[in-house]
Protein backbone atom coordinates (compact mmCIF):
# COMPACT_ATOMS: atom_id res chain seq x y z
CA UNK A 1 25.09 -23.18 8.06
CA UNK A 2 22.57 -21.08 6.09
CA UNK A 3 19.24 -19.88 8.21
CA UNK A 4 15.91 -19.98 6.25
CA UNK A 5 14.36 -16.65 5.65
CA UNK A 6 11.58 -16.15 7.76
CA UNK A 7 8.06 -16.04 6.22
CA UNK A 8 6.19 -12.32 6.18
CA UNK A 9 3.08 -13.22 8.59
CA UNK A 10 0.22 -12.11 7.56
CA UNK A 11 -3.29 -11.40 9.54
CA UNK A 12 -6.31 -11.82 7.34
CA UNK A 13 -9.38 -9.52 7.84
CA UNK A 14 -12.81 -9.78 5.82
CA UNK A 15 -16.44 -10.78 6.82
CA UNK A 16 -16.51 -13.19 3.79
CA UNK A 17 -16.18 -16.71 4.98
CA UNK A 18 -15.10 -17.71 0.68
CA UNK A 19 -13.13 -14.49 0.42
CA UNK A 20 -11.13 -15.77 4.05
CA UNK A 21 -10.71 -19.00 2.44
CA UNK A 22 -10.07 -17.82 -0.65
CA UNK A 23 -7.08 -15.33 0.62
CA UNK A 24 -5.64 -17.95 3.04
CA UNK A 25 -5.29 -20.56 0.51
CA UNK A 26 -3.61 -18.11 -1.81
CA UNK A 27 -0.93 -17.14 0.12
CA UNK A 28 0.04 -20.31 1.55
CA UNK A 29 0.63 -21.55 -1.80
CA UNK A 30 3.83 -19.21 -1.58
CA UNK A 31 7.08 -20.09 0.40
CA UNK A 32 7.65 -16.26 1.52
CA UNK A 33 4.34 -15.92 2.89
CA UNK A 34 2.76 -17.14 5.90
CA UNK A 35 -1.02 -16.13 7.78
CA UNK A 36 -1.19 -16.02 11.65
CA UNK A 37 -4.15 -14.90 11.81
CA UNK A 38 -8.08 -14.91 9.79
CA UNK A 39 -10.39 -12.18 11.35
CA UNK A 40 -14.42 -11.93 10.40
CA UNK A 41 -14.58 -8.36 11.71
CA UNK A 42 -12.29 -5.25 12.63
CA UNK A 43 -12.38 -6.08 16.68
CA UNK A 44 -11.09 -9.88 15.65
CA UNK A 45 -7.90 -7.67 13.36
CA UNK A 46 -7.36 -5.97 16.19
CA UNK A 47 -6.94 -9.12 18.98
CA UNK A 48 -5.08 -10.76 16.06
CA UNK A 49 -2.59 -8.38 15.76
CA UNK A 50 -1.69 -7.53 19.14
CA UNK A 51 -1.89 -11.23 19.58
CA UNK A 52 0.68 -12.39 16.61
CA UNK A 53 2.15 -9.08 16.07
CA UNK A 54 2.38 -9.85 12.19
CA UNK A 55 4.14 -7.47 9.46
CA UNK A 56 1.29 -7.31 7.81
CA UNK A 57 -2.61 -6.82 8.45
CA UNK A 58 -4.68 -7.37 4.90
CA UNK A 59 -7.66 -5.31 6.06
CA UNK A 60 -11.10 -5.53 4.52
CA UNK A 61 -12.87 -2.21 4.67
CA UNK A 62 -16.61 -2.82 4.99
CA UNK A 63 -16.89 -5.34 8.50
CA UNK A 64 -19.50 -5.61 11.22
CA UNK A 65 -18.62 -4.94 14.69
CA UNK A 66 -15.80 -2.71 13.91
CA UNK A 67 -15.00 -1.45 10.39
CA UNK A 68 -11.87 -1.58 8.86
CA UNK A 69 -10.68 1.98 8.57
CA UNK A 70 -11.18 2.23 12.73
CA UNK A 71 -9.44 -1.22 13.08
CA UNK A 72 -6.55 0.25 10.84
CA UNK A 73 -6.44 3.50 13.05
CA UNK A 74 -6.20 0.86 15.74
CA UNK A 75 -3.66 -1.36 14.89
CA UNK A 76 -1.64 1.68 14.10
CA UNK A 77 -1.84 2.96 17.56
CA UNK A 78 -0.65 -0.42 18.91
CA UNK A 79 2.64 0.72 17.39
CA UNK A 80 3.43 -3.00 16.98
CA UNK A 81 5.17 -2.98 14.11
CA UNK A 82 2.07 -4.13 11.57
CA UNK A 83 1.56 -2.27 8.50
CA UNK A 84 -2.31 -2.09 6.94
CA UNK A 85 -2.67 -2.94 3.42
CA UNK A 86 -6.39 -2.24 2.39
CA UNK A 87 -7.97 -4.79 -0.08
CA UNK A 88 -11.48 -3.47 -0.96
CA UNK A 89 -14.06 -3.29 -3.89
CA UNK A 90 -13.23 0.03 -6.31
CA UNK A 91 -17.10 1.27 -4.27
CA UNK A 92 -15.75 1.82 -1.43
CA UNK A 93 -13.48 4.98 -2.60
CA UNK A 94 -14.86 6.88 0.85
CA UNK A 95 -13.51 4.29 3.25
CA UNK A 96 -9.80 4.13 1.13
CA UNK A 97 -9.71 7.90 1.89
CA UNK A 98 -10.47 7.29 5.13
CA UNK A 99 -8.49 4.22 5.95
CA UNK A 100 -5.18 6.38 3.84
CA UNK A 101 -5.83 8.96 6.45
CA UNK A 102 -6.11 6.46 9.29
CA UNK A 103 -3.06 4.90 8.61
CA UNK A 104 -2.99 2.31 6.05
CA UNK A 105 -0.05 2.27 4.00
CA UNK A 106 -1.71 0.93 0.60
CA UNK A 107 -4.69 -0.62 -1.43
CA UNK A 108 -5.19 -3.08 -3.66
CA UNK A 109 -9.21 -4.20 -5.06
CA UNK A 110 -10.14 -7.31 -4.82
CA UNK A 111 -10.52 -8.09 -8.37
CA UNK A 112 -6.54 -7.59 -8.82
CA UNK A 113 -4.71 -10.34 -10.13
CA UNK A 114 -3.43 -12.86 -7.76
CA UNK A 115 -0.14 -11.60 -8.20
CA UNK A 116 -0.93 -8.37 -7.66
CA UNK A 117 -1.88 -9.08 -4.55
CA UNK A 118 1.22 -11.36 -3.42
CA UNK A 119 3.26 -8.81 -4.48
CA UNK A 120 1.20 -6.13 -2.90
CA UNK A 121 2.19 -7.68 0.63
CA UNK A 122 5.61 -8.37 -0.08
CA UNK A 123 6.12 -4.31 -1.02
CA UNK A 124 4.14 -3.68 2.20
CA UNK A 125 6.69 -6.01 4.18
CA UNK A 126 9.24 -3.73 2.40
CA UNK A 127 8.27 -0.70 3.36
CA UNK A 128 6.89 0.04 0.20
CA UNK A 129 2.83 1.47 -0.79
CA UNK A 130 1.46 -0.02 -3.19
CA UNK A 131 -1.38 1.69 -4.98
CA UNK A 132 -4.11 -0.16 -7.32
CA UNK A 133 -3.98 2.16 -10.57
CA UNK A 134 -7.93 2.89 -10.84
CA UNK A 135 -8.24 3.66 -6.78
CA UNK A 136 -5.30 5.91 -6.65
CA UNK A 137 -6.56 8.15 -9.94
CA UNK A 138 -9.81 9.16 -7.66
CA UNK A 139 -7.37 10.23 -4.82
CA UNK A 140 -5.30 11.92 -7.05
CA UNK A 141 -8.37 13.79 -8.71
CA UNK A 142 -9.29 14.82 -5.29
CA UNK A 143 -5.63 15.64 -3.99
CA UNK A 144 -5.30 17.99 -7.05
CA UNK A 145 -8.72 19.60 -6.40
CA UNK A 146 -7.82 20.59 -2.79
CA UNK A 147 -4.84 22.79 -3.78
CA UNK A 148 -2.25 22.45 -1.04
CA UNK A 149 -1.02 19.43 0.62
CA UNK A 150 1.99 17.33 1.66
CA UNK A 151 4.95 18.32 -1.47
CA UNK A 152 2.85 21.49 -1.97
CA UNK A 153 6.63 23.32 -1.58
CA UNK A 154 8.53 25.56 -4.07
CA UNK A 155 10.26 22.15 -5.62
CA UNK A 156 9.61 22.13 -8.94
CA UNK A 157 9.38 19.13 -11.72
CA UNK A 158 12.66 20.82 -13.07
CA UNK A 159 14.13 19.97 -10.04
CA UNK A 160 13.96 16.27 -11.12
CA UNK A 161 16.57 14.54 -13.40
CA UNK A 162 14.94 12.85 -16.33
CA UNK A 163 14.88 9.24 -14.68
CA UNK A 164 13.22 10.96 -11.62
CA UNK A 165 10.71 11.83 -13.33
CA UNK A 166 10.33 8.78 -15.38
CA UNK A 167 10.00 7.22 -12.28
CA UNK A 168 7.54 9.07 -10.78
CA UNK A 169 5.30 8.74 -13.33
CA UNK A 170 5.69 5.07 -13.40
CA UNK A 171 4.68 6.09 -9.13
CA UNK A 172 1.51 7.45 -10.31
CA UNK A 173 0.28 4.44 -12.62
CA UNK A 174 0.49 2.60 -9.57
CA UNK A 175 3.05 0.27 -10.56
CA UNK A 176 5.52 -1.31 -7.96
CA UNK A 177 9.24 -0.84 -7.59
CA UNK A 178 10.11 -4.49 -9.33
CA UNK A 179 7.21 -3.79 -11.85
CA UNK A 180 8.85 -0.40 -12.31
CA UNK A 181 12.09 -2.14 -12.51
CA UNK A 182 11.20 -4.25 -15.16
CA UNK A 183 9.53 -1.67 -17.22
CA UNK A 184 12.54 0.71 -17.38
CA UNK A 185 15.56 -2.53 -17.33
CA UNK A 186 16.97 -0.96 -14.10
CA UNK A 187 17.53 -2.92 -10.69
CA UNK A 188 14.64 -2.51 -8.12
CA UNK A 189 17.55 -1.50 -5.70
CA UNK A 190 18.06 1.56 -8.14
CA UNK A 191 14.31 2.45 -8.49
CA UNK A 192 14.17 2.74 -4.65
CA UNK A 193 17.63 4.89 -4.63
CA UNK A 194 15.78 7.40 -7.22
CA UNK A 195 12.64 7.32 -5.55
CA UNK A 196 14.55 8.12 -2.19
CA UNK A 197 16.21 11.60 -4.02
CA UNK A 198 12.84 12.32 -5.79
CA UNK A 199 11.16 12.39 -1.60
CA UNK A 200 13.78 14.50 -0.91
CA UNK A 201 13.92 17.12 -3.76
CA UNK A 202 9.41 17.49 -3.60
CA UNK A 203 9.91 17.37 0.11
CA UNK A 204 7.16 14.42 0.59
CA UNK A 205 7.79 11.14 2.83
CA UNK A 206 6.12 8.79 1.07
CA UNK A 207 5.09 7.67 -1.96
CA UNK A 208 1.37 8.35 -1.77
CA UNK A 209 2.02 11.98 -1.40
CA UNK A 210 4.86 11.71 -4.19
CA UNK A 211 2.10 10.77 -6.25
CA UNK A 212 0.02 13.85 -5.37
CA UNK A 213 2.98 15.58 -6.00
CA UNK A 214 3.04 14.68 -9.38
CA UNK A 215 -0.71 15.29 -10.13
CA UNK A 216 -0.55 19.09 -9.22
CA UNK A 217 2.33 19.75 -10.81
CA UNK A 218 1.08 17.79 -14.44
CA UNK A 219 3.86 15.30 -14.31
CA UNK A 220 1.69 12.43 -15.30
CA UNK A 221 0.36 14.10 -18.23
């Protein structure tokens, strides 16, 4: 007898009674998605979280009470298992930095495609950090402007084969593994195997420093 996959649960966070709404309705229109949770402000994320411990936490940025780059640095201390996906407006560039920094995993904007968005949690559920193209260009710009950082070793862009690099670049358009998958006609299972040797030859962890990685040393160009 076959078990059904279980749904990734999803806590909602945003102070916009039509963007809650909005966001809820959207992802229960999928079979692989399911929220626990709606929060109007960072404390509510919070109590939600430890409440439901969900995979993921879809965090609005600008909230009263508490704002969403301290709820992110809270639900990462709860060290329940939740990972923070940011969804904010392209303005709030300050509070991305800080929320990255805090412990939030990846950002989308909230004009993305619907799509976008689904498959923005579904990378998060798998472990992956999905970047919106336009956001992750101003981090980028300022990675590459404050010299050294994580990957800031002696591994050199030689040190990638061709496809590595290929990939990586794909890394720093912000596309995700399946859309990177597509674009090059290669499994998504293979995209994560060469994104797992190019971590390991830059000496980064993750793919948000990969990406800065990439920007000092011109790959992208």
């Amino acid at each position: 007898m076959t078990h059904p996959i279980r749904p990734i649960r999803v806590v909602l966070a945003d102070d916009h009674a039509v963007v809650r709404r909005g966001l809820a309705g959207l992802l229960e229109s999928t079979d692989d998605l399911a929220v626990v949770g709606v929060a109007r402000d960072g404390s509510e994320a919070v109590e939600l979280v430890r409440e439901h411990r969900p995979d993921v936490a879809v965090m609005d940025l600008q909230m009263p009470v508490l704002d969403g780059v301290e709820a992110t640095r809270s639900i990462v201390a709860e060290q329940v298992g939740t990972e923070v996906l940011v969804l904010t407006s392209f303005s709030d560039h300050a509070r991305i930095d800080a929320a990255i920094e805090a412990g939030a995993v990846g950002y989308l904007l909230k004009d993305a495609e619907p799509e976008v968005l689904l498959d923005g949690i579904r990378a998060v559920a798998r472990g992956e950090s999905p970047l919106d193209p336009r956001a992750a260009r101003r981090l980028l710009s300022r990675g590459s402007r404050g010299g050294e950082g994580p990957g800031s070793g002696p591994g050199g862009a030689a040190d990638l084969s061709p496809r590595e690099a290929e990939v990586l670049r794909l890394v720093v358009e912000g596309l995700l593994n399946k859309q990177i998958a597509q674009r090059l006609g290669i499994t998504e299972r293979t995209v994560k195997a060469h994104l797992t040797s190019v971590y390991q030859r830059i000496g980064v962890a993750d793919r948000t420093q990969a990406a800065l990685w990439a920007q000092r040393h011109e790959l992208g160009r």
